[in-house]
N, C-alpha and C. Protein backbone atom coordinates (compact mmCIF):
# COMPACT_ATOMS: atom_id res chain seq x y z
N UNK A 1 12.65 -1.80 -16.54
CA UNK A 1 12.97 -0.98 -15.38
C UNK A 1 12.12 -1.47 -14.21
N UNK A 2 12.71 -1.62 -13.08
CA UNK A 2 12.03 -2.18 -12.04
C UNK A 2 11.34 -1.33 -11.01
N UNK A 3 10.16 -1.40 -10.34
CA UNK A 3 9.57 -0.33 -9.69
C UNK A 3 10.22 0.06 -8.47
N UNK A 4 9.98 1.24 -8.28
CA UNK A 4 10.38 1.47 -6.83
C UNK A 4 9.44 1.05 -5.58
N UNK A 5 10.25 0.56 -4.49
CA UNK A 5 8.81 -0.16 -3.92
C UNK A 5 8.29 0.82 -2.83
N UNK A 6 6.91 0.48 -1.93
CA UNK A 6 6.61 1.49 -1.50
C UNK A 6 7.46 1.12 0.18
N UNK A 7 7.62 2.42 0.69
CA UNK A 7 8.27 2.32 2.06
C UNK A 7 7.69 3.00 2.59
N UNK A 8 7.37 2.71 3.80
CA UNK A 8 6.35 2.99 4.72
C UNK A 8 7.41 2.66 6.22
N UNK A 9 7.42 3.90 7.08
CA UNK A 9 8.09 4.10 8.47
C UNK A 9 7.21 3.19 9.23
N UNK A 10 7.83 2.84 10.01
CA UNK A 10 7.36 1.36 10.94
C UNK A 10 6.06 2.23 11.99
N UNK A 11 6.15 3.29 11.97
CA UNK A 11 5.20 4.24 12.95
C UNK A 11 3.84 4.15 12.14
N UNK A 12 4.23 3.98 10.84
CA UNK A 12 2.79 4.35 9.65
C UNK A 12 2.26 2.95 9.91
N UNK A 13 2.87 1.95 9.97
CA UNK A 13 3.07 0.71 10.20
C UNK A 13 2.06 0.30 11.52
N UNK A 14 2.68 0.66 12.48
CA UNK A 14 1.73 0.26 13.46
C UNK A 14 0.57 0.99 13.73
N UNK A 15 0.22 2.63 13.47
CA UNK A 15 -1.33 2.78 13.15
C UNK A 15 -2.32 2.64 12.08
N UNK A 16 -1.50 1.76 11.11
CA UNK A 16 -2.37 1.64 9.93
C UNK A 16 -1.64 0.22 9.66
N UNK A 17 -1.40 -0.92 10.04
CA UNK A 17 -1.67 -2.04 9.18
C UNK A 17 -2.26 -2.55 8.34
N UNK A 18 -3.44 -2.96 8.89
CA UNK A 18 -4.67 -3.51 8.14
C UNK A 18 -4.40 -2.71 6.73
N UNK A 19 -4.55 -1.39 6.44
CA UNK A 19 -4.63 -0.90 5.83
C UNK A 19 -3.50 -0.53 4.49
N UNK A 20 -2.09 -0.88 5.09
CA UNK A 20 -0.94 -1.17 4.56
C UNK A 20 -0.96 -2.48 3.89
N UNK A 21 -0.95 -3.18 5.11
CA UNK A 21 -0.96 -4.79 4.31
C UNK A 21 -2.23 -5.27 3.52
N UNK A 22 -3.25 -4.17 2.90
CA UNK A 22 -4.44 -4.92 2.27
C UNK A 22 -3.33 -4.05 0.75
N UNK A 23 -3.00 -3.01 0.64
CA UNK A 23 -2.43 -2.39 -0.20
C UNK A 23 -1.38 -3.25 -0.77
N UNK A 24 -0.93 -3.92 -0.05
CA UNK A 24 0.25 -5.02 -0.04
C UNK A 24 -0.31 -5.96 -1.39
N UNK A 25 -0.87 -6.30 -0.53
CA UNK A 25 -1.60 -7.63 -1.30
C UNK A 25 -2.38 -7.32 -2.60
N UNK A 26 -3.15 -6.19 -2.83
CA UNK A 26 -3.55 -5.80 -3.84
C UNK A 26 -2.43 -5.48 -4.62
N UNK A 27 -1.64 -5.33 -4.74
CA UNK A 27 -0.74 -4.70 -5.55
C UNK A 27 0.52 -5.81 -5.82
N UNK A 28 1.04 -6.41 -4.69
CA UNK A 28 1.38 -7.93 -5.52
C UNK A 28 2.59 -7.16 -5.04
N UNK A 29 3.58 -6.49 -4.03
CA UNK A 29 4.77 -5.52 -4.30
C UNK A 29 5.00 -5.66 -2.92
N UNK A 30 6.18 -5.73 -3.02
CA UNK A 30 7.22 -5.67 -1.49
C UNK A 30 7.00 -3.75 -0.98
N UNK A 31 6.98 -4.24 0.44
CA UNK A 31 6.88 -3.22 1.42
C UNK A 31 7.73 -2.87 2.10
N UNK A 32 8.80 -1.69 2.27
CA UNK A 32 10.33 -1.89 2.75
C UNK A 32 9.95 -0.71 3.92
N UNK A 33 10.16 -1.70 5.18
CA UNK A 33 9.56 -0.97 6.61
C UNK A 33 11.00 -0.19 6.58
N UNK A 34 10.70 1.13 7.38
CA UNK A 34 11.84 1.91 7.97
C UNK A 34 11.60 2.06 9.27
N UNK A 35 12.95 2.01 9.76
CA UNK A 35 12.67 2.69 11.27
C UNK A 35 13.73 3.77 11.62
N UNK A 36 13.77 4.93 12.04
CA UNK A 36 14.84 5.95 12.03
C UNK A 36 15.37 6.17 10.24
N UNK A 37 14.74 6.32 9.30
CA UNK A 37 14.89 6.82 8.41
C UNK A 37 15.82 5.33 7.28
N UNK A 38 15.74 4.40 7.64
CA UNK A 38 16.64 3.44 6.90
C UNK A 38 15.85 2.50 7.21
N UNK A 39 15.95 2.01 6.14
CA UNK A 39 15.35 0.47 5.98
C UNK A 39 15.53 -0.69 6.72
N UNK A 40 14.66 -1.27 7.50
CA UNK A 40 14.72 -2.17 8.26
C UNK A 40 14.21 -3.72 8.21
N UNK A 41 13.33 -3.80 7.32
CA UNK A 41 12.35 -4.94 6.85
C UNK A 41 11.77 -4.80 5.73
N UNK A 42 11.93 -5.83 4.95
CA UNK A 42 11.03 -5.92 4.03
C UNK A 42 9.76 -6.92 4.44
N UNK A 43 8.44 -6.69 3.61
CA UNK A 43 7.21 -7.19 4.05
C UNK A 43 6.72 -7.76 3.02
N UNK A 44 6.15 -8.72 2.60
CA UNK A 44 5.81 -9.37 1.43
C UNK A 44 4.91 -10.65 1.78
N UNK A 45 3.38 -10.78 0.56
CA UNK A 45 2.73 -11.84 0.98
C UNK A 45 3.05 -12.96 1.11
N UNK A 46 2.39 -13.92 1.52
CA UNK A 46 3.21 -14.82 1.71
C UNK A 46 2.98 -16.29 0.20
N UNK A 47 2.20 -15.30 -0.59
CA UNK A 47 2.31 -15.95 -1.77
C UNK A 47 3.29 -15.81 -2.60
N UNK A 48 3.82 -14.75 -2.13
CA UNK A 48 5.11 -14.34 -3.20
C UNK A 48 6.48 -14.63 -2.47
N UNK A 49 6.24 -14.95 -0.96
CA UNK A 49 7.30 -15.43 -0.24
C UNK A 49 7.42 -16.90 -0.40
N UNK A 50 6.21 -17.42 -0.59
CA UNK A 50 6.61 -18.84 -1.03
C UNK A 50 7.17 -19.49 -2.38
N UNK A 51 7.00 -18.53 -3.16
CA UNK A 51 7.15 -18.25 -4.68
C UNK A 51 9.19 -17.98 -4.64
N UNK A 52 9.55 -17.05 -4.39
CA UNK A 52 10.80 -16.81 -4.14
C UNK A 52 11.06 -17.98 -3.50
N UNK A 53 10.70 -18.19 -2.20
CA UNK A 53 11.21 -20.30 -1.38
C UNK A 53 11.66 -20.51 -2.83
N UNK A 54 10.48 -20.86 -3.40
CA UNK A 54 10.44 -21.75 -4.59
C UNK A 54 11.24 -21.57 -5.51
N UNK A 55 12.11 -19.98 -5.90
CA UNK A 55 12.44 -20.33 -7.12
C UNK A 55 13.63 -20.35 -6.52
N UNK A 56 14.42 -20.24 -5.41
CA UNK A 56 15.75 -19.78 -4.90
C UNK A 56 16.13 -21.90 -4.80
N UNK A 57 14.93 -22.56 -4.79
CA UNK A 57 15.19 -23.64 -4.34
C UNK A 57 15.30 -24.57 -4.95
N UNK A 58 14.86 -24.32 -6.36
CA UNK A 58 14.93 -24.70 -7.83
C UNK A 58 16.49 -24.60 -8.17
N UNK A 59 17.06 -22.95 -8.46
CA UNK A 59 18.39 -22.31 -8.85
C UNK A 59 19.40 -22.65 -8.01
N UNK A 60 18.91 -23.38 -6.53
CA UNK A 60 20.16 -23.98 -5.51
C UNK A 60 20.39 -25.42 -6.68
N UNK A 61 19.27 -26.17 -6.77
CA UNK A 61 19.35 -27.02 -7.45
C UNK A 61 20.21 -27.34 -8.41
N UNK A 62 19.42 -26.28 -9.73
CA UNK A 62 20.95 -26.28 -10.59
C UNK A 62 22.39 -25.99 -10.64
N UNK A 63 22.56 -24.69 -9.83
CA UNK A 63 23.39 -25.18 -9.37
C UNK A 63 24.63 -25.89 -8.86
N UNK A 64 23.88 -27.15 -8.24
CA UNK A 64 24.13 -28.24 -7.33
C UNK A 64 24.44 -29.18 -8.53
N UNK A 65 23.49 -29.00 -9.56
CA UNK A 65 23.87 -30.22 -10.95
C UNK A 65 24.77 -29.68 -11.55
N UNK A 66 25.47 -28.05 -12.04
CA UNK A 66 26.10 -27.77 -12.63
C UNK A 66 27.84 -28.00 -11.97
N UNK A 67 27.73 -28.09 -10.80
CA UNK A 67 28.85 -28.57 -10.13
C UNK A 67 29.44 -29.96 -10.42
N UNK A 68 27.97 -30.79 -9.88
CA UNK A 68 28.37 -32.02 -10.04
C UNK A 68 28.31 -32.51 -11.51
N UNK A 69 27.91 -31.60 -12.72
CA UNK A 69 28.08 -32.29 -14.32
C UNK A 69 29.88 -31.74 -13.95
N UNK A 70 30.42 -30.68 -13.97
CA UNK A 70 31.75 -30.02 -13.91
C UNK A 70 33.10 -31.18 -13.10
N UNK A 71 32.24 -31.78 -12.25
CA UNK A 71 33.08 -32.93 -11.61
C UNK A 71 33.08 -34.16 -12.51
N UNK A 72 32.65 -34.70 -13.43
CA UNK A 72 32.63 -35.54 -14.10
C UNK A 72 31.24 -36.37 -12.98
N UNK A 73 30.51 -36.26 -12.22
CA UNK A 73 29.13 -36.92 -12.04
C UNK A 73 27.97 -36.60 -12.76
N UNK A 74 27.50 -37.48 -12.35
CA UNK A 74 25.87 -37.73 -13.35
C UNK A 74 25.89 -38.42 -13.93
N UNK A 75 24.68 -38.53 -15.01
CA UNK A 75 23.98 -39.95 -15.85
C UNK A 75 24.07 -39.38 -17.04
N UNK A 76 24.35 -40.05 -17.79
CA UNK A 76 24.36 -39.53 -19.67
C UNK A 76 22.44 -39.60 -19.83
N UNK A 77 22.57 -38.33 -20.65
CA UNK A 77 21.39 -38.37 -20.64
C UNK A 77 20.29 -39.28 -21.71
N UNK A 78 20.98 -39.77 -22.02
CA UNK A 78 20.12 -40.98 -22.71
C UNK A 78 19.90 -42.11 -21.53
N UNK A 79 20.30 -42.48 -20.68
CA UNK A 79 20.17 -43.24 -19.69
C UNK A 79 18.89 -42.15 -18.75
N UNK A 80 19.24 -41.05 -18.60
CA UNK A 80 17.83 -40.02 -18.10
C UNK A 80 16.99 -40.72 -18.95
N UNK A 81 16.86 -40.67 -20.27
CA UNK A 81 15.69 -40.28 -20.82
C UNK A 81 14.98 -42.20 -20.74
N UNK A 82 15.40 -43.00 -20.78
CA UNK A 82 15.13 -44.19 -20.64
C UNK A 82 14.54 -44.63 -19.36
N UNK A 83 15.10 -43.87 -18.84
CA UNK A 83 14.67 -44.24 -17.36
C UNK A 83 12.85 -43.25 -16.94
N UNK A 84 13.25 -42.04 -17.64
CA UNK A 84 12.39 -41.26 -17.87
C UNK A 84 10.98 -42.34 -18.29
N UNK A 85 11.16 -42.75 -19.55
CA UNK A 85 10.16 -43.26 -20.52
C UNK A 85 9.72 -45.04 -19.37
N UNK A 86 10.82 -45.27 -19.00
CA UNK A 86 10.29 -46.20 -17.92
C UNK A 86 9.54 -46.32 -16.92
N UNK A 87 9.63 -45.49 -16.32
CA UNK A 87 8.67 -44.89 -15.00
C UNK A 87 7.37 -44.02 -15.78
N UNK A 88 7.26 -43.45 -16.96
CA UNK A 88 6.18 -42.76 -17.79
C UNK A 88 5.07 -44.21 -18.13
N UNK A 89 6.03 -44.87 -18.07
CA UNK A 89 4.94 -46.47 -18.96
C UNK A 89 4.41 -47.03 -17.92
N UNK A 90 4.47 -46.83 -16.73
CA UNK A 90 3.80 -47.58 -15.43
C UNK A 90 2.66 -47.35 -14.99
């Protein structure tokens, strides 16, 4: 079950930052700003924003290979793995 995250009105926001975003970070958890009662932003460190980059950019990846194995492209993978063990021996 996934947590509920904390939301904090953009008003709480601008007299208490510091104090929001240290909570942020201690806790490792997205921050979903409101403004007029609905959600407007989410807030998140930027360790975990680079982390998501990272995994969204990985899963574009595959993907991108599962298309192109579906088209008949790519390398048999014994030719991977040779090539693999070639560049490993250098």
């Amino acid at each position: 079950m996934s947590k509920v995250p904390a939301i904090v009105p953009i008003s709480d926001l601008r007299e208490d930052a510091a104090n929001i975003l240290g909570r942020m970070k201690k806790s490792h958890e997205p921050v979903v700003i409101t403004q007029r009662g609905r959600a407007a932003a989410v807030m998140v460190s930027v360790e975990e924003y680079e982390r998501a980059t990272h995994e969204r950019e990985i899963l574009r990846l595959l993907a991108q290979g599962d298309r192109e194995a579906a088209a008949g492209k790519g390398y048999a993978l014994e030719d991977v793995l040779q090539e693999a063990d070639r560049i490993l021996a250098k």
